[in-house]
C-alpha atoms as a PDB file:
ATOM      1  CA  UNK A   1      -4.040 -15.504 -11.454  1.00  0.00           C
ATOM      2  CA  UNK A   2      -4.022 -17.104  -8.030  1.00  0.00           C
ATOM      3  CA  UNK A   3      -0.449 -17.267  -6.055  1.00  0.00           C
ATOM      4  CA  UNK A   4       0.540 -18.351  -3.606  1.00  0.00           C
ATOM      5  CA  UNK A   5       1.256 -14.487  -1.677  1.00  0.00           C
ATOM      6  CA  UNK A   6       2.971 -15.971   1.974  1.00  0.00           C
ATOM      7  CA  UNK A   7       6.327 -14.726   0.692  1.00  0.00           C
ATOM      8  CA  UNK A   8       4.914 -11.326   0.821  1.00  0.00           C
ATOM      9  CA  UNK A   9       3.106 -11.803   4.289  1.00  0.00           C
ATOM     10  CA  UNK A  10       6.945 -13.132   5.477  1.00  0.00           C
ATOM     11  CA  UNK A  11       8.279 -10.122   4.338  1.00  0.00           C
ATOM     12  CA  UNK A  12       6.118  -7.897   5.670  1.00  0.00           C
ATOM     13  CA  UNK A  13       6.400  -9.151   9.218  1.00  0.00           C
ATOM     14  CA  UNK A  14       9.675  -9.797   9.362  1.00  0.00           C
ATOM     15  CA  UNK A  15      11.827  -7.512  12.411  1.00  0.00           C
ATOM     16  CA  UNK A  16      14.000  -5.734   9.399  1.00  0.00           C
ATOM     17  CA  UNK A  17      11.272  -4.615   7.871  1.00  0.00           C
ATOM     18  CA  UNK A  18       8.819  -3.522  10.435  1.00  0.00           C
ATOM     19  CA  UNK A  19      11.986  -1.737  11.932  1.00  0.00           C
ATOM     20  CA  UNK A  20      12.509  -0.028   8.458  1.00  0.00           C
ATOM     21  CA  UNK A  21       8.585   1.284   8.466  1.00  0.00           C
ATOM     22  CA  UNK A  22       8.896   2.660  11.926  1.00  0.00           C
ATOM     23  CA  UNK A  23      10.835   5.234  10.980  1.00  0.00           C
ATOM     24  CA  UNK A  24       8.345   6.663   8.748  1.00  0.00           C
ATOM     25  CA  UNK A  25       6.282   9.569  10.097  1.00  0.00           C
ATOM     26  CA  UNK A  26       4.996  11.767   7.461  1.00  0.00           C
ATOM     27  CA  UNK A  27       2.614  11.798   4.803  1.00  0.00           C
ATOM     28  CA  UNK A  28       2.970  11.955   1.425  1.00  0.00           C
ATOM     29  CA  UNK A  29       1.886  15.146  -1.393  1.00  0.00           C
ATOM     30  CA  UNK A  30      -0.832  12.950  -2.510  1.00  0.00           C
ATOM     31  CA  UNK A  31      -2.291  12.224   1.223  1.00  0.00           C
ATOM     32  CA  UNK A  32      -1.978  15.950   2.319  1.00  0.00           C
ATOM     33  CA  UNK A  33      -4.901  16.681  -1.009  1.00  0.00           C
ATOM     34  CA  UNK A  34      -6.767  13.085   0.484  1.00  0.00           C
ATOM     35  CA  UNK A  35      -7.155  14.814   3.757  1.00  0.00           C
ATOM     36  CA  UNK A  36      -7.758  18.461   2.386  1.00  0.00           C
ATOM     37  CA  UNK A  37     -10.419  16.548   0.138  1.00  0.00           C
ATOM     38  CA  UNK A  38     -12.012  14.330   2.545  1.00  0.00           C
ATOM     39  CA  UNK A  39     -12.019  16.265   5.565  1.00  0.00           C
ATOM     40  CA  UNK A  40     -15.218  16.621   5.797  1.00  0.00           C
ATOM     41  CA  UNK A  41     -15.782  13.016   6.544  1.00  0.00           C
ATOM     42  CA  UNK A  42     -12.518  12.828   8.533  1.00  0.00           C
ATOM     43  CA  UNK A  43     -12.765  15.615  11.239  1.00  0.00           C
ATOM     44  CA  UNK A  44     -15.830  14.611  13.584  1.00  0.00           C
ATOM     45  CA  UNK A  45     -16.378  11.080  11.510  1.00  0.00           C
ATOM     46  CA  UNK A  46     -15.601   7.856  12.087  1.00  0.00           C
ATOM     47  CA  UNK A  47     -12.484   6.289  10.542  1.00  0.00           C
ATOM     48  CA  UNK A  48     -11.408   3.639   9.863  1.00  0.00           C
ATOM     49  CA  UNK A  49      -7.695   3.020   8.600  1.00  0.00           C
ATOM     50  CA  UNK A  50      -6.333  -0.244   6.770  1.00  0.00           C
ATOM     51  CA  UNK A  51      -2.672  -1.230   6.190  1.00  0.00           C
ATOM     52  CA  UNK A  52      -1.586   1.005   8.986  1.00  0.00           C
ATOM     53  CA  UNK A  53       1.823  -0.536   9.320  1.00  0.00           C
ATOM     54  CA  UNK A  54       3.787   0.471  12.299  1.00  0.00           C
ATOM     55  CA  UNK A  55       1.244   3.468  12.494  1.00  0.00           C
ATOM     56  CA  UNK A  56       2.751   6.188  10.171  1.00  0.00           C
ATOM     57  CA  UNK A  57      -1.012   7.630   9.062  1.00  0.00           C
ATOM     58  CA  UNK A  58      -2.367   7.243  13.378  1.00  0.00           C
ATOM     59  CA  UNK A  59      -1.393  10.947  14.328  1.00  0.00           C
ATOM     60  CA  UNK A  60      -2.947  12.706  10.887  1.00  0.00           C
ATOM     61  CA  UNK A  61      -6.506  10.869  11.772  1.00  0.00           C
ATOM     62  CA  UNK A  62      -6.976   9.770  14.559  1.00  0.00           C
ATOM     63  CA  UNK A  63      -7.245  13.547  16.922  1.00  0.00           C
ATOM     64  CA  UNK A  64      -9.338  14.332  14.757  1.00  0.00           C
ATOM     65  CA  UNK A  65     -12.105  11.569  14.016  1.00  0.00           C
ATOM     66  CA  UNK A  66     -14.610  10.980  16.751  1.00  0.00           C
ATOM     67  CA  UNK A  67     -13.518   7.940  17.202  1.00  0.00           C
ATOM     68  CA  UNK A  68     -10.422   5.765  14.664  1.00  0.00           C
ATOM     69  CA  UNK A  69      -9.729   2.486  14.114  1.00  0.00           C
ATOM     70  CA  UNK A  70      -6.710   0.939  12.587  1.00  0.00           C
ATOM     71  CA  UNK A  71      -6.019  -2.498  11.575  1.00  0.00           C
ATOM     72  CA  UNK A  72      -3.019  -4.438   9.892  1.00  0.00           C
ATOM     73  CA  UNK A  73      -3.177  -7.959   8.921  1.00  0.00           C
ATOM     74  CA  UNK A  74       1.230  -8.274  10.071  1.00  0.00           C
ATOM     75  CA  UNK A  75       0.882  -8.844  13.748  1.00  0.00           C
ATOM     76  CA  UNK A  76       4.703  -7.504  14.260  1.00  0.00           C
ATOM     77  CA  UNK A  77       3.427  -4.541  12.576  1.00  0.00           C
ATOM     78  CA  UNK A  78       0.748  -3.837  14.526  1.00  0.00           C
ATOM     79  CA  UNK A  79       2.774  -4.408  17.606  1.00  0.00           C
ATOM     80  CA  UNK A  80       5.104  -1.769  16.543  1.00  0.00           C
ATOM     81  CA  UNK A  81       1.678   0.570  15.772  1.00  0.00           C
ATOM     82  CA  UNK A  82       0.679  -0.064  19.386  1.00  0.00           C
ATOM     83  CA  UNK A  83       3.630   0.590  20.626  1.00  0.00           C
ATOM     84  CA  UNK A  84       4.065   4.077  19.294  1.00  0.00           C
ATOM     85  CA  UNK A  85       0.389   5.034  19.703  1.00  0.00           C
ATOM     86  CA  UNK A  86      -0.365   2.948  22.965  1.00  0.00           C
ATOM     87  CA  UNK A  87      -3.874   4.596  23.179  1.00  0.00           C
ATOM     88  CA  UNK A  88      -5.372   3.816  20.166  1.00  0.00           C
ATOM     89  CA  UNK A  89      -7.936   1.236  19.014  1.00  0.00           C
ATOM     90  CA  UNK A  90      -5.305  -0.579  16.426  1.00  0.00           C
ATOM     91  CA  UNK A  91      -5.706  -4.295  16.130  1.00  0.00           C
ATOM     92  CA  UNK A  92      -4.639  -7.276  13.701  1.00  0.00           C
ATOM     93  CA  UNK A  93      -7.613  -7.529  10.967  1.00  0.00           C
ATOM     94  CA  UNK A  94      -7.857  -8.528   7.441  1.00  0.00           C
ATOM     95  CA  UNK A  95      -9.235  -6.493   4.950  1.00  0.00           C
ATOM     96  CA  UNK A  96     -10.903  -9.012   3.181  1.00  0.00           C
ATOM     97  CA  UNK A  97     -13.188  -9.463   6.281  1.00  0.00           C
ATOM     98  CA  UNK A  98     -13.449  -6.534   8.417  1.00  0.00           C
ATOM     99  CA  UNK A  99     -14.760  -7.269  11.920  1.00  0.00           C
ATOM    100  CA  UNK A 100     -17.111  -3.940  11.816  1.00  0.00           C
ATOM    101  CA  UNK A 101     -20.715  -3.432  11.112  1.00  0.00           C
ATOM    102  CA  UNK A 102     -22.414  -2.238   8.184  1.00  0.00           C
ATOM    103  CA  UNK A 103     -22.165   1.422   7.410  1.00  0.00           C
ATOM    104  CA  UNK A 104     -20.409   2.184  10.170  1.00  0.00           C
ATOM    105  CA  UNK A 105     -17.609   4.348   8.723  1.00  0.00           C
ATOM    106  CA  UNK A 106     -17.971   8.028   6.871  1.00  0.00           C
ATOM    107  CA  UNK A 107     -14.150   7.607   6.190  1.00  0.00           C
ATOM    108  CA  UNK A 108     -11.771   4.398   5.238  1.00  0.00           C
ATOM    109  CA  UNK A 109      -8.332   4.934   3.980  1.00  0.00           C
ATOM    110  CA  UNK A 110      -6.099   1.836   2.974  1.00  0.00           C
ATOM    111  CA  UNK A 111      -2.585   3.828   2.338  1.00  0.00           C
ATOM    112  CA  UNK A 112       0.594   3.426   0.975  1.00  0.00           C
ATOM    113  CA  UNK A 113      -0.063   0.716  -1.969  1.00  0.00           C
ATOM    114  CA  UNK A 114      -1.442  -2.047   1.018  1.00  0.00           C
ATOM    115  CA  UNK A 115      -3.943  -3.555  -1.725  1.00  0.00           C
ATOM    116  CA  UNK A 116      -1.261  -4.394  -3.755  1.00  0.00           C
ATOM    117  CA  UNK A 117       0.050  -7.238  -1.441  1.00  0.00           C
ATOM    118  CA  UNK A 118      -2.711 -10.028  -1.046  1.00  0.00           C
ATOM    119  CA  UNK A 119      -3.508 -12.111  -4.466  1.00  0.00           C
ATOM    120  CA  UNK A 120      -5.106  -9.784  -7.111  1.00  0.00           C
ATOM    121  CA  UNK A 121      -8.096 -12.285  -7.197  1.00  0.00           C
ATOM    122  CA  UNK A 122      -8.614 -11.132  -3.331  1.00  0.00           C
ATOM    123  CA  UNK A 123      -8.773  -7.577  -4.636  1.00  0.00           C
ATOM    124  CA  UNK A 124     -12.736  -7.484  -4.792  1.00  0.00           C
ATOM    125  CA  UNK A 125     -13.391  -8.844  -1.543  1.00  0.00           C
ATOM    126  CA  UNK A 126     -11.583  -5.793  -0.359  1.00  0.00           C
ATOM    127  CA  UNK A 127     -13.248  -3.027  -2.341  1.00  0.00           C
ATOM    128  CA  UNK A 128     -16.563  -5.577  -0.700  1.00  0.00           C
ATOM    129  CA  UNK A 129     -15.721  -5.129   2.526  1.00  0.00           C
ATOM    130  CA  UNK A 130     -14.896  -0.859   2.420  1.00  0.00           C
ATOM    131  CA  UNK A 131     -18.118  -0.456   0.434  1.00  0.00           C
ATOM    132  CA  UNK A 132     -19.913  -2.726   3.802  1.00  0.00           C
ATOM    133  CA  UNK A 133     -18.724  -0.912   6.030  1.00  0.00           C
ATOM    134  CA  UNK A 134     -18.774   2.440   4.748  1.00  0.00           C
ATOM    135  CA  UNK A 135     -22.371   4.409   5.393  1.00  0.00           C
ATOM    136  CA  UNK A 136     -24.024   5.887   2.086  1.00  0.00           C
ATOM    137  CA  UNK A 137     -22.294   8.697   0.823  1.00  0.00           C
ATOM    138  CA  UNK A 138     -18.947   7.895   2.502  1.00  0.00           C
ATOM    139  CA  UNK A 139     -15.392   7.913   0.982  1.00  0.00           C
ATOM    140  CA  UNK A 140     -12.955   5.414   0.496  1.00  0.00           C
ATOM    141  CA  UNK A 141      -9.183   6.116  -0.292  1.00  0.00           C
ATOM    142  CA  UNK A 142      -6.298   3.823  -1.847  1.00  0.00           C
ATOM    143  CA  UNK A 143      -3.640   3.835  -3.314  1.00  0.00           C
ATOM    144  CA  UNK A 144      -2.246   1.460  -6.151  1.00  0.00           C
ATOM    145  CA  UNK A 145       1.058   0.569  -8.605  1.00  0.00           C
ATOM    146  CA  UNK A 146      -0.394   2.035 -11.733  1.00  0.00           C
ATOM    147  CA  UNK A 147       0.864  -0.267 -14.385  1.00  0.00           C
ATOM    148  CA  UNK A 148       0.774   2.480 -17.311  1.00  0.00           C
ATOM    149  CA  UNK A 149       4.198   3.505 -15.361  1.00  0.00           C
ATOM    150  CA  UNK A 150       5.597  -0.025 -16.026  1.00  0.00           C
ATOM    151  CA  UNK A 151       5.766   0.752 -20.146  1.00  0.00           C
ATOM    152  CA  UNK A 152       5.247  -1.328 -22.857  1.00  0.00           C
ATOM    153  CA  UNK A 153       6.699  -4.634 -20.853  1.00  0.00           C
ATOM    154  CA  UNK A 154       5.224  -5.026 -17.106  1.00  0.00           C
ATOM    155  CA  UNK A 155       7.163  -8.363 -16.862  1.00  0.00           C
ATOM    156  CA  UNK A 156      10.167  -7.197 -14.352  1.00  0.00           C
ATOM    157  CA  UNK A 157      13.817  -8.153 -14.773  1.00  0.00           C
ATOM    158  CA  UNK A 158      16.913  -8.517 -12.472  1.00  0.00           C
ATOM    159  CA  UNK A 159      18.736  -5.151 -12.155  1.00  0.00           C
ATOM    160  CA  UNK A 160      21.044  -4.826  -9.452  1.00  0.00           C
ATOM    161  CA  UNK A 161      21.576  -2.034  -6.971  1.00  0.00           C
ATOM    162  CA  UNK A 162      24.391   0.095  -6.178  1.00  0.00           C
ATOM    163  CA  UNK A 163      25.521   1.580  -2.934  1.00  0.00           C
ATOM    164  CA  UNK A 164      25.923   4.946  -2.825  1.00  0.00           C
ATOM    165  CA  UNK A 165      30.070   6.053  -1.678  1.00  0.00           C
ATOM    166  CA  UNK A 166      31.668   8.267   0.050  1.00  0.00           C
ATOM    167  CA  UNK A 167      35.480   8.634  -1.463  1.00  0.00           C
ATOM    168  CA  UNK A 168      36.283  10.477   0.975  1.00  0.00           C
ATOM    169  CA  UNK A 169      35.238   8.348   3.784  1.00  0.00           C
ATOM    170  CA  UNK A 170      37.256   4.944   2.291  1.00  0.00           C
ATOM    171  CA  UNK A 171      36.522   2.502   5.357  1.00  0.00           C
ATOM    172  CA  UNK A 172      32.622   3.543   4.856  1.00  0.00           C
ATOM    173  CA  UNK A 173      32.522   3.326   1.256  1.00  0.00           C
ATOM    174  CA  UNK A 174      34.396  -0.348   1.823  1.00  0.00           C
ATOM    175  CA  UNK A 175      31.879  -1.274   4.517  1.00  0.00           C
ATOM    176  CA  UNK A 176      28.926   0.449   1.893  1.00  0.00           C
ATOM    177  CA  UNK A 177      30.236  -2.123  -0.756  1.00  0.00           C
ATOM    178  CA  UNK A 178      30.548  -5.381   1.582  1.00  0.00           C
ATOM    179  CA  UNK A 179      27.043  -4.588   2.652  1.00  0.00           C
ATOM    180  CA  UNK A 180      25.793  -3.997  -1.206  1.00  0.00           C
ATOM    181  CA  UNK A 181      27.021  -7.155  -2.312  1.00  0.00           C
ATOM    182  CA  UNK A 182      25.496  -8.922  -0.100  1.00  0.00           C
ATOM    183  CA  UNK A 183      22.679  -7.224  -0.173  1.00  0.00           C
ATOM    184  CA  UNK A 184      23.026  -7.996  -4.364  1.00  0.00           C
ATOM    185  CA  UNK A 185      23.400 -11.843  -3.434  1.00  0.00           C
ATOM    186  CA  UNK A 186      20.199 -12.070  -1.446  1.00  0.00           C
ATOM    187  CA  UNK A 187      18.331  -9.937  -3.515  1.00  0.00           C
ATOM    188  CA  UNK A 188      19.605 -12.358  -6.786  1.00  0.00           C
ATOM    189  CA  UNK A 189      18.357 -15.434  -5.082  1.00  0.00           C
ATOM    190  CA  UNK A 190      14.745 -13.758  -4.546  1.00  0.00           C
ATOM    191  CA  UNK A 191      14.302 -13.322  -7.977  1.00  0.00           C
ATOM    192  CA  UNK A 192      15.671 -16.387  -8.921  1.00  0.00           C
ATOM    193  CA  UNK A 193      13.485 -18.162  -6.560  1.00  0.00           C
ATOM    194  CA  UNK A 194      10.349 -16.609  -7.235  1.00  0.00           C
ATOM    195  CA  UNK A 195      11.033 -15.042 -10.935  1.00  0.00           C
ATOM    196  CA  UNK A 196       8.739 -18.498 -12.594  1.00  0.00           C
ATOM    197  CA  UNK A 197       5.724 -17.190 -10.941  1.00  0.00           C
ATOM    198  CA  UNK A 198       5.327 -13.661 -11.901  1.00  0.00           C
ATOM    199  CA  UNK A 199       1.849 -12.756 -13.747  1.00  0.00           C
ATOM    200  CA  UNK A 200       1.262  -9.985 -16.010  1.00  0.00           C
ATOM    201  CA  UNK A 201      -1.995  -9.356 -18.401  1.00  0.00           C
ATOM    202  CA  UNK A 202      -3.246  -6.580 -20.492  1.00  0.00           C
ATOM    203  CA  UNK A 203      -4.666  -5.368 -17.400  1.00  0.00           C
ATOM    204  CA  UNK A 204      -3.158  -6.960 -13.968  1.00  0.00           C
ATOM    205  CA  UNK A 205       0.203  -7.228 -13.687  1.00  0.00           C
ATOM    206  CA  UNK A 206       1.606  -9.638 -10.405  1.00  0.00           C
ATOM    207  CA  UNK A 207       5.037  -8.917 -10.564  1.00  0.00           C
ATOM    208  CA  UNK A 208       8.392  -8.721  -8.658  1.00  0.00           C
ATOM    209  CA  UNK A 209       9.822  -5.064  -8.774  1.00  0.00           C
ATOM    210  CA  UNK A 210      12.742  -5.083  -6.883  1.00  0.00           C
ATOM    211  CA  UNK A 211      11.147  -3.890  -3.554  1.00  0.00           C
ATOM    212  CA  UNK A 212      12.742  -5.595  -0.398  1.00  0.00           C
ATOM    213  CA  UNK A 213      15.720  -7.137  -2.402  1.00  0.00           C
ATOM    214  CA  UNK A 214      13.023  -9.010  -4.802  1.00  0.00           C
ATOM    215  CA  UNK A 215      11.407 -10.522  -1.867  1.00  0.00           C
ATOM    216  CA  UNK A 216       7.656  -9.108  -2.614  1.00  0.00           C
ATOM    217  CA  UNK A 217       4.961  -9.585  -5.602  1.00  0.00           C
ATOM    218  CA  UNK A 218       3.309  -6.364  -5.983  1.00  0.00           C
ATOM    219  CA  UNK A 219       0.211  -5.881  -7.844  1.00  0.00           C
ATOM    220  CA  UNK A 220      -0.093  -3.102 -11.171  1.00  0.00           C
ATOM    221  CA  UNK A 221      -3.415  -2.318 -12.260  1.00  0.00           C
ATOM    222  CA  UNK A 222      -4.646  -0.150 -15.506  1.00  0.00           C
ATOM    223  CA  UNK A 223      -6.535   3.203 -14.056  1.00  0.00           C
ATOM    224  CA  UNK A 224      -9.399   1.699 -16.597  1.00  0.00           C
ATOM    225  CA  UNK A 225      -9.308  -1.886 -14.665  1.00  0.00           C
ATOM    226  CA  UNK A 226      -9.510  -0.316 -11.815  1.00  0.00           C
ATOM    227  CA  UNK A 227     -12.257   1.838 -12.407  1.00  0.00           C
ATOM    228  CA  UNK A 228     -14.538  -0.867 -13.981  1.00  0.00           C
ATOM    229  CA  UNK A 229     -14.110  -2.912 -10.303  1.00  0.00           C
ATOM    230  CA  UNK A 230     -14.683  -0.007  -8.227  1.00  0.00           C
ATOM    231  CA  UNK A 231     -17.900   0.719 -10.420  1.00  0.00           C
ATOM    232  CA  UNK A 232     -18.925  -3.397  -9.992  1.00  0.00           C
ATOM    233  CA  UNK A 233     -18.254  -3.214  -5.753  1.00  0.00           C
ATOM    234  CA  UNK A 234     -20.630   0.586  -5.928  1.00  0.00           C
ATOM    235  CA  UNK A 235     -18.405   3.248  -6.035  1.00  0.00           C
ATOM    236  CA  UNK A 236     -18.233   6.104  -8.256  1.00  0.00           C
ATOM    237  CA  UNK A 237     -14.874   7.737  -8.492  1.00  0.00           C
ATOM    238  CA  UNK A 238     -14.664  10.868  -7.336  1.00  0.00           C
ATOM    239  CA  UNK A 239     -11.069  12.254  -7.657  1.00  0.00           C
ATOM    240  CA  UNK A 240      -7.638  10.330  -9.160  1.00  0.00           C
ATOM    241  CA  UNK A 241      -4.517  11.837  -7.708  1.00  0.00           C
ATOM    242  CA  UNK A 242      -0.641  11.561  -8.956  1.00  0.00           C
ATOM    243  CA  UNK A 243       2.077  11.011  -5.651  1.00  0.00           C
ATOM    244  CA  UNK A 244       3.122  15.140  -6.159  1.00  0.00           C
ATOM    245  CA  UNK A 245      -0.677  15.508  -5.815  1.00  0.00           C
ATOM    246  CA  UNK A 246      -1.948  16.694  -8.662  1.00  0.00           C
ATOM    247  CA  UNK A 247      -4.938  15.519 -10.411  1.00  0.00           C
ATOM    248  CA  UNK A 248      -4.344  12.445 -12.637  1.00  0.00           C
ATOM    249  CA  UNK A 249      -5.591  12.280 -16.332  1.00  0.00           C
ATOM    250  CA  UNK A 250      -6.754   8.962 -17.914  1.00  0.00           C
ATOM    251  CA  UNK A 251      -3.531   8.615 -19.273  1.00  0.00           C
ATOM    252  CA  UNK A 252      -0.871   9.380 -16.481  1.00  0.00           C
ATOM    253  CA  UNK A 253       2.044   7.093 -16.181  1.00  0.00           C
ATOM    254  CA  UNK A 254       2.537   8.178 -12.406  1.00  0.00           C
ATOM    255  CA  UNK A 255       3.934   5.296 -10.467  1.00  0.00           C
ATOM    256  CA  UNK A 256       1.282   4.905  -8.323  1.00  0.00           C
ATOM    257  CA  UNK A 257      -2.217   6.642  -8.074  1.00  0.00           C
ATOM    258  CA  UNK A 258      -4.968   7.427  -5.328  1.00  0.00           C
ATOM    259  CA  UNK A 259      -8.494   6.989  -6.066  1.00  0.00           C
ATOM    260  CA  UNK A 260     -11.038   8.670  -3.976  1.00  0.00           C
ATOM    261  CA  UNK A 261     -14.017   6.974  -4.272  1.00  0.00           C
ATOM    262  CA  UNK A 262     -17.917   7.692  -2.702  1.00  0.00           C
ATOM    263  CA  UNK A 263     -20.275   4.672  -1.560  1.00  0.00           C
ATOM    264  CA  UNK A 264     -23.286   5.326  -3.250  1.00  0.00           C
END
């Protein structure tokens, strides 16, 4: 299922987008129960945290580790991270070859769906590299597109967006529906562009989904796919949790789902 992901790593880096992720400072339902979960290796550990963007998951970890790390492979993100959190030890790193030593970690968390951006085939090198550099009984935390949530057809379609008006404000709502179409047009010619490559199995699904006007391929995996590949890189699963935070079953359709997972 190899492709060819640089449209995703243009994306990603481009000024609109980092300036869109910048603006993000909270955690999500599912990441407050992470940290209430895994404290225990957070507060007085060592972390390390992948895909932190422009640095939204820095202030939740970092006081409280004895010492953090954060690393994103988007150099304008991480320049954005820095810039917010000038103290820090963030640098540009990939996650399919972290420059840290064995067992060095008690704590790695790759938020926010991150895995779901390089090509699927790249996905074990990843869940490698945590289970490296994590030290035995250590805890590693993701987050993934569940493709249960995707129904019967994982294969995604065109569907375009409307902007939201104000009748009562008529040169906004004009200036909403200028912007709309064009944000339509651009988002048309993604898919159009890229549509030919998706990828979707019983299990994997590579897909466009309409995130940044069709201009990403984001990876869906089964909860049972995933499972089996966090068993083959060493991990046994610990905890699966829904984005409200609740505990998912086998069977959720959540949109996307955290595993908690210990090194053994």
């Amino acid at each position: 299922m190899s492709i060819d992901v640089a449209v995703n790593e243009r994306t990603w880096n481009s000024p609109e987008v980092v300036a869109t992720y910048t603006a993000r400072r909270y955690i999500t339902p599912a990441e407050v129960r992470v940290l209430g979960t895994c404290w225990s290796k957070i507060a007085g550990g060592k972390v390390l945290d992948i895909g932190i963007g422009t640095g939204r998951t820095v202030p939740f970890l970092a006081p409280f580790a004895a010492s953090y790390s954060g690393i994103d492979y988007m150099p304008n993100m991480v320049a954005a991270a820095r810039r917010q959190h000038p103290n820090r030890d963030l640098r540009q790193a990939d996650a399919r070859e972290l420059p840290f030593a064995d067992g060095e970690f008690s704590f790695v968390l790759f938020s926010f769906n991150g895995i779901d951006y390089v090509d699927p085939d790249h996905r074990p090198r990843i869940l490698g590299e945590a289970h490296r550099v994590l030290a035995r009984g250590g805890l590693f935390v993701y987050s993934t597109h569940n493709l249960a949530a995707r129904g019967g057809d994982a294969r995604s379609r065109f569907a375009a967006s409307l902007p939201q008006l104000h009748v009562s404000r008529p040169a906004r709502a004009a200036a909403a529906v200028v912007r709309g179409l064009a944000a339509n047009v651009r988002a048309y010619r993604n898919f159009r562009k890229l549509e030919h490559q998706q990828r979707v199995g019983s299990d994997v699904a590579f897909i466009l989904d309409g995130a940044h006007e069709y201009s990403l391929f984001t990876c869906y995996v089964t909860q049972a796919y995933e499972r089996r590949a966090l068993a083959t890189a060493g991990f046994t699963v610990r905890d699966v949790i829904e984005p409200d935070g609740r505990l998912a079953g086998d069977s959720s359709s959540a949109r996307d789902l955290y595993f908690v997972n210990e090194r053994a």
